[in-house]
Protein backbone atom coordinates (compact mmCIF):
# COMPACT_ATOMS: atom_id res chain seq x y z
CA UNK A 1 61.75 -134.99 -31.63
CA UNK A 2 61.13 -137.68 -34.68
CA UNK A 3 64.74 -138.00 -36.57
CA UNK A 4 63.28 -139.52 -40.19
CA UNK A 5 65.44 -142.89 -40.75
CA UNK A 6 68.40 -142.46 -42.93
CA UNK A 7 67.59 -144.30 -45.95
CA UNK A 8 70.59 -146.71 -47.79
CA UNK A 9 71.59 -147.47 -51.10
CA UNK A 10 74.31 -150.21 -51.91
CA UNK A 11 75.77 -149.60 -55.57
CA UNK A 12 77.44 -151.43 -57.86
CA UNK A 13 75.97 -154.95 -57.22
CA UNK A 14 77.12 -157.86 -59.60
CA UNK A 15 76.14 -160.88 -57.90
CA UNK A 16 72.44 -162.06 -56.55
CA UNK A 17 74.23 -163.61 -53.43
CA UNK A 18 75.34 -159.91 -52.54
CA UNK A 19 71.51 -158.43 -53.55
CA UNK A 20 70.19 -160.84 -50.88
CA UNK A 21 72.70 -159.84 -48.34
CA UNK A 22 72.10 -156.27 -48.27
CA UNK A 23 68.23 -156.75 -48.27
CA UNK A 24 69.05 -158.97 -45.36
CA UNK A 25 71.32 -156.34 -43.74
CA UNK A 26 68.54 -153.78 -44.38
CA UNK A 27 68.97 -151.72 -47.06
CA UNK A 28 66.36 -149.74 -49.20
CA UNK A 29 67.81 -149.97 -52.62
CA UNK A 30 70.71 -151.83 -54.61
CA UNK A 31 72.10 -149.98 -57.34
CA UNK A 32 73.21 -151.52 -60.94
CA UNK A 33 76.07 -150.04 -63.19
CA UNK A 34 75.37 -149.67 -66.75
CA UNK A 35 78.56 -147.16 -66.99
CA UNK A 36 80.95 -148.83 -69.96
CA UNK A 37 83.97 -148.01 -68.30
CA UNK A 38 83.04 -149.46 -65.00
CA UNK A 39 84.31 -152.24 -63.04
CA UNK A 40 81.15 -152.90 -61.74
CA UNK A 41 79.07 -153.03 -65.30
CA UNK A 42 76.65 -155.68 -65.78
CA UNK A 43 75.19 -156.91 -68.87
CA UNK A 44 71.30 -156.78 -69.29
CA UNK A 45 71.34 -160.42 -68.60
CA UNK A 46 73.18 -159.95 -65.32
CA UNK A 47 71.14 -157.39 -64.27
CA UNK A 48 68.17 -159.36 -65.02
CA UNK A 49 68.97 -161.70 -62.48
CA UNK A 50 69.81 -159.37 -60.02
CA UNK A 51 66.91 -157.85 -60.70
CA UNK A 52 64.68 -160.79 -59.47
CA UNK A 53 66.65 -160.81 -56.21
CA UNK A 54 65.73 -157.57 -55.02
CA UNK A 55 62.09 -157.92 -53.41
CA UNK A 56 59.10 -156.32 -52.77
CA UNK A 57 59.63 -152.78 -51.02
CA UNK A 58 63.69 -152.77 -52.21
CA UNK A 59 64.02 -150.34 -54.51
CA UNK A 60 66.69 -151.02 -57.80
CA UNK A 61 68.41 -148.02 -59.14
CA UNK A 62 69.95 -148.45 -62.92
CA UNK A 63 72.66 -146.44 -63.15
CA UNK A 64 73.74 -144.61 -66.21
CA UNK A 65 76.70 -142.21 -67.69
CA UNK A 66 75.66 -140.60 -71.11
CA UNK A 67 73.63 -143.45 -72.26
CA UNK A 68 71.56 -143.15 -75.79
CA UNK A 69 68.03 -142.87 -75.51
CA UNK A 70 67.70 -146.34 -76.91
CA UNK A 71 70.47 -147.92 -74.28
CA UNK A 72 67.95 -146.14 -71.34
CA UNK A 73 65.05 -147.61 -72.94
CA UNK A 74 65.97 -151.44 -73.33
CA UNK A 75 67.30 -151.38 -70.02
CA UNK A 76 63.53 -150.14 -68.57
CA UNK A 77 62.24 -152.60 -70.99
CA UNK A 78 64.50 -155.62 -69.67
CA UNK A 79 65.23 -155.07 -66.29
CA UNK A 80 62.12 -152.74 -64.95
CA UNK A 81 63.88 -150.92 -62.55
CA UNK A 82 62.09 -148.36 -59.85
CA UNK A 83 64.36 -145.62 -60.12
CA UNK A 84 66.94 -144.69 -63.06
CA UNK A 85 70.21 -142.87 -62.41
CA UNK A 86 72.05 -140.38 -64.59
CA UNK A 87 75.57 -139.57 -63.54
CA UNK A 88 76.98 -137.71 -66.82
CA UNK A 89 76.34 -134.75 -68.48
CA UNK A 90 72.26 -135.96 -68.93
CA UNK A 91 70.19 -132.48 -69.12
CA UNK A 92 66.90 -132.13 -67.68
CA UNK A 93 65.08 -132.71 -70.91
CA UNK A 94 66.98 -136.30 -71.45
CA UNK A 95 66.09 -137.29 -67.80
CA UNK A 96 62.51 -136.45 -68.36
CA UNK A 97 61.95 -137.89 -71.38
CA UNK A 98 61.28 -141.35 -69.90
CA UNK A 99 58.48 -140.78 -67.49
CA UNK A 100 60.37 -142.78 -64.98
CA UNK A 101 61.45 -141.55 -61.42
CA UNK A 102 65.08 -140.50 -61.68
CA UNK A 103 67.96 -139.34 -59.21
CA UNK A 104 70.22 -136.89 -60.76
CA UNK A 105 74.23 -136.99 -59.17
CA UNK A 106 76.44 -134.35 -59.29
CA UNK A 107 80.10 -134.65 -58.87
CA UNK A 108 81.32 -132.23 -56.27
CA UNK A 109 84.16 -130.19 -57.56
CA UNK A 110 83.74 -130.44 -60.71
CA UNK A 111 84.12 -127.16 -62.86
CA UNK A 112 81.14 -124.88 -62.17
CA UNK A 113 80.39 -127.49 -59.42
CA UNK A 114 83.09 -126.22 -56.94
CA UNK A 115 81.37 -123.71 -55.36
CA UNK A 116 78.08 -123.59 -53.08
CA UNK A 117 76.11 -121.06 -55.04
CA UNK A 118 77.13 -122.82 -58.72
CA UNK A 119 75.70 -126.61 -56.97
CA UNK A 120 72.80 -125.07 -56.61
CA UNK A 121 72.26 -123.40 -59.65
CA UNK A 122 73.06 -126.71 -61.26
CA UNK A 123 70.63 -128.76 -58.79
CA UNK A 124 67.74 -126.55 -59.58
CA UNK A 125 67.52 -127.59 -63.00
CA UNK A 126 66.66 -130.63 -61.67
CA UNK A 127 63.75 -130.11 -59.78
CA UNK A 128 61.78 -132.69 -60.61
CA UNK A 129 64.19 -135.38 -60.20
CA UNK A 130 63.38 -137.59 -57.07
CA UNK A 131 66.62 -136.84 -54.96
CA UNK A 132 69.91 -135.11 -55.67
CA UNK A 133 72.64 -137.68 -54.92
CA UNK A 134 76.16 -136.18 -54.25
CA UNK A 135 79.45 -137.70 -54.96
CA UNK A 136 83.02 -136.91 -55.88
CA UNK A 137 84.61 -135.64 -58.52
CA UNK A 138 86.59 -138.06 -60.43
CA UNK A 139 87.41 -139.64 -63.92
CA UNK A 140 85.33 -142.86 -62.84
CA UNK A 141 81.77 -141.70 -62.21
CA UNK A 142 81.58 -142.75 -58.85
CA UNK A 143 82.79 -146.20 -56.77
CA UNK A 144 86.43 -144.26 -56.35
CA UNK A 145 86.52 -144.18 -52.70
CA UNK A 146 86.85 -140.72 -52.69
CA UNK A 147 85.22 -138.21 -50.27
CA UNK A 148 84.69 -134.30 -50.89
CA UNK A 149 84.38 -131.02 -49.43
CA UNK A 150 80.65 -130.84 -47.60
CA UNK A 151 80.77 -127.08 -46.82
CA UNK A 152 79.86 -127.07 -50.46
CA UNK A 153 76.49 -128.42 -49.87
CA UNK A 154 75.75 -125.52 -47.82
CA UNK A 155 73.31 -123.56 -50.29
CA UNK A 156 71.80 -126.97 -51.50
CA UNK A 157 71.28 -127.74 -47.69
CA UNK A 158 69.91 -124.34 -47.02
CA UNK A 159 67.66 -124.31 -50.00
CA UNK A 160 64.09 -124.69 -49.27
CA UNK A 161 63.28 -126.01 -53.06
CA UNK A 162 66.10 -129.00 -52.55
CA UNK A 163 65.30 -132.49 -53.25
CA UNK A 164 66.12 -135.22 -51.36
CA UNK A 165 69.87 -135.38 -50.62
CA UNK A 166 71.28 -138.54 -50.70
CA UNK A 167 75.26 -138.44 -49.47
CA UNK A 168 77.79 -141.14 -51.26
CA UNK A 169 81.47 -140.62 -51.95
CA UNK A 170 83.96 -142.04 -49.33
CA UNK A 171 81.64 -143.61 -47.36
CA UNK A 172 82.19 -146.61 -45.03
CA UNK A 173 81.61 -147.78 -41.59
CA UNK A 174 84.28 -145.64 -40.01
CA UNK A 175 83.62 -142.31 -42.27
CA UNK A 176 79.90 -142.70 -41.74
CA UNK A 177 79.39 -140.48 -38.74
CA UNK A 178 81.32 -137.75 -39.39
CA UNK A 179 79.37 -137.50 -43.07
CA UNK A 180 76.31 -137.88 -41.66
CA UNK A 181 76.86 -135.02 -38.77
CA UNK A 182 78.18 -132.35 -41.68
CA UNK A 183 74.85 -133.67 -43.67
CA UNK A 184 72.35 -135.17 -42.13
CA UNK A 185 71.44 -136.41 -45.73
CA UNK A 186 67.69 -138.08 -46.56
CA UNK A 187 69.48 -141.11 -47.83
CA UNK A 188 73.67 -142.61 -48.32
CA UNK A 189 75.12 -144.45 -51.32
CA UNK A 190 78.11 -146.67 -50.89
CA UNK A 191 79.53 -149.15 -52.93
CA UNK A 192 83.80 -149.16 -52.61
CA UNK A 193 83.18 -149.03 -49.03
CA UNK A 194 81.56 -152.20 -48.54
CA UNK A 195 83.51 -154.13 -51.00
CA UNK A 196 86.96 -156.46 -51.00
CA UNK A 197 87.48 -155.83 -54.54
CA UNK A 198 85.60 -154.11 -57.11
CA UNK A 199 81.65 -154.99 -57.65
CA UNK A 200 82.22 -157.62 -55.01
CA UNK A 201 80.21 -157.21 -51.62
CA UNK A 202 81.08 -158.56 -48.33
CA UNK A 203 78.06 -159.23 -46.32
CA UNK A 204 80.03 -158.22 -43.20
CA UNK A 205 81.32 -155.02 -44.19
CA UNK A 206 77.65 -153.91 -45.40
CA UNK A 207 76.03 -154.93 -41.96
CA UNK A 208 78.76 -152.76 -40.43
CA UNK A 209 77.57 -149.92 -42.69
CA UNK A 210 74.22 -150.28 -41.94
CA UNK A 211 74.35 -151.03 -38.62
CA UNK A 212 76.30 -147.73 -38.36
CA UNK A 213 73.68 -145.91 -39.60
CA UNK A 214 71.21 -146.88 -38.01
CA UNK A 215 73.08 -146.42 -34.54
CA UNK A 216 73.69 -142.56 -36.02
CA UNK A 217 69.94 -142.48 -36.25
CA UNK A 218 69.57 -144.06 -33.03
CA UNK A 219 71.29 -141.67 -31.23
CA UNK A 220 70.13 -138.66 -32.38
CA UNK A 221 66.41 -139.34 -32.18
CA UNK A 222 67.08 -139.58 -28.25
């Protein structure tokens, strides 16, 4: 049996030095805060540059928490990323509106969000959006470091109409197999995890995470 490769996400770059690692390390897509309150927020400028370190077939994900339509729109304009990101209250409509590719995350245990059946009902407004990503609940929008309940993906696993599932919140090197065999997710997200501080990469810890995915993938396509 064929087990589809795990696909990986690194979030919350700030630096083209760390952009080049992870491509180097092997990851699909780097991910780039535009969240106010974040430690990890870059500046259109910033992002521009990190932008032109991420090469062809490496995917860069803007990520965004309530944004205006015009903050959305001079960030597509400026940076041209592949994929946007809305990790707020965004409905379906706003995501649309853009004719862009978008993932659409959902904190975990949030109200109406803490059960399996009420996930679902929340993903499936979503249905166009190119994956579902899955993270924690928390006051920071993701890049806490905190892991969640995966029972509660049960329905949205179960669901024949789900998009892509892509798994982030607590992951690292040494939490990735246990996430993975709850999951089995299409892709993972991880930015705290590979970090020494926050928005700062080190090249070693993301080569652990991806080698540790890949050796997941390795050993269950035998």
């Amino acid at each position: 049996m064929t087990v589809p490769r795990t696909r990986i996400k690194i979030c919350g770059m700030t630096r083209p030095d760390d952009v080049r690692a992870a491509v180097a390390c092997g990851a699909d897509a780097v991910g780039l805060v535009f969240y106010p309150k974040s430690a990890r927020l870059v500046s259109v400028a910033q992002a521009r540059a990190l932008r032109q370190a991420v090469p062809a077939f490496v995917s860069a994900v803007t990520l965004f928490v309530d944004p205006t339509v015009d903050d959305v729109d001079h960030v597509i304009e400026q940076v041209r990323p592949d994929l946007l990101q809305f990790h707020g209250n965004e409905t379906p409509a706003f995501c649309r509106q853009f004719a862009r590719r978008y993932i659409r995350a959902f904190r975990v245990g949030a109200p109406g969000l803490d059960t399996p059946s009420g996930l679902l009902a929340e993903c499936l407004r979503y249905g166009d959006a190119a994956g579902w990503l899955f993270d924690s609940y928390s006051s920071g929008y993701g890049g806490s470091g905190r892991s969640f309940d995966t029972t509660l993906l049960s329905a949205v696993l179960a669901c024949a109409e789900a998009r892509p599932v892509i798994l982030a919140g607590g992951l690292s090197a040494s939490t990735l197999d246990a996430a993975l065999d709850a999951v089995r997710p299409f892709a993972v997200d991880v930015s705290s995890g590979v970090e020494t501080s926050p928005g700062i990469k080190s090249e070693e810890r993301i080569a652990a995470f991806v080698a540790g995915v890949r050796d997941h993938d390795d050993r269950h396509a035998a």
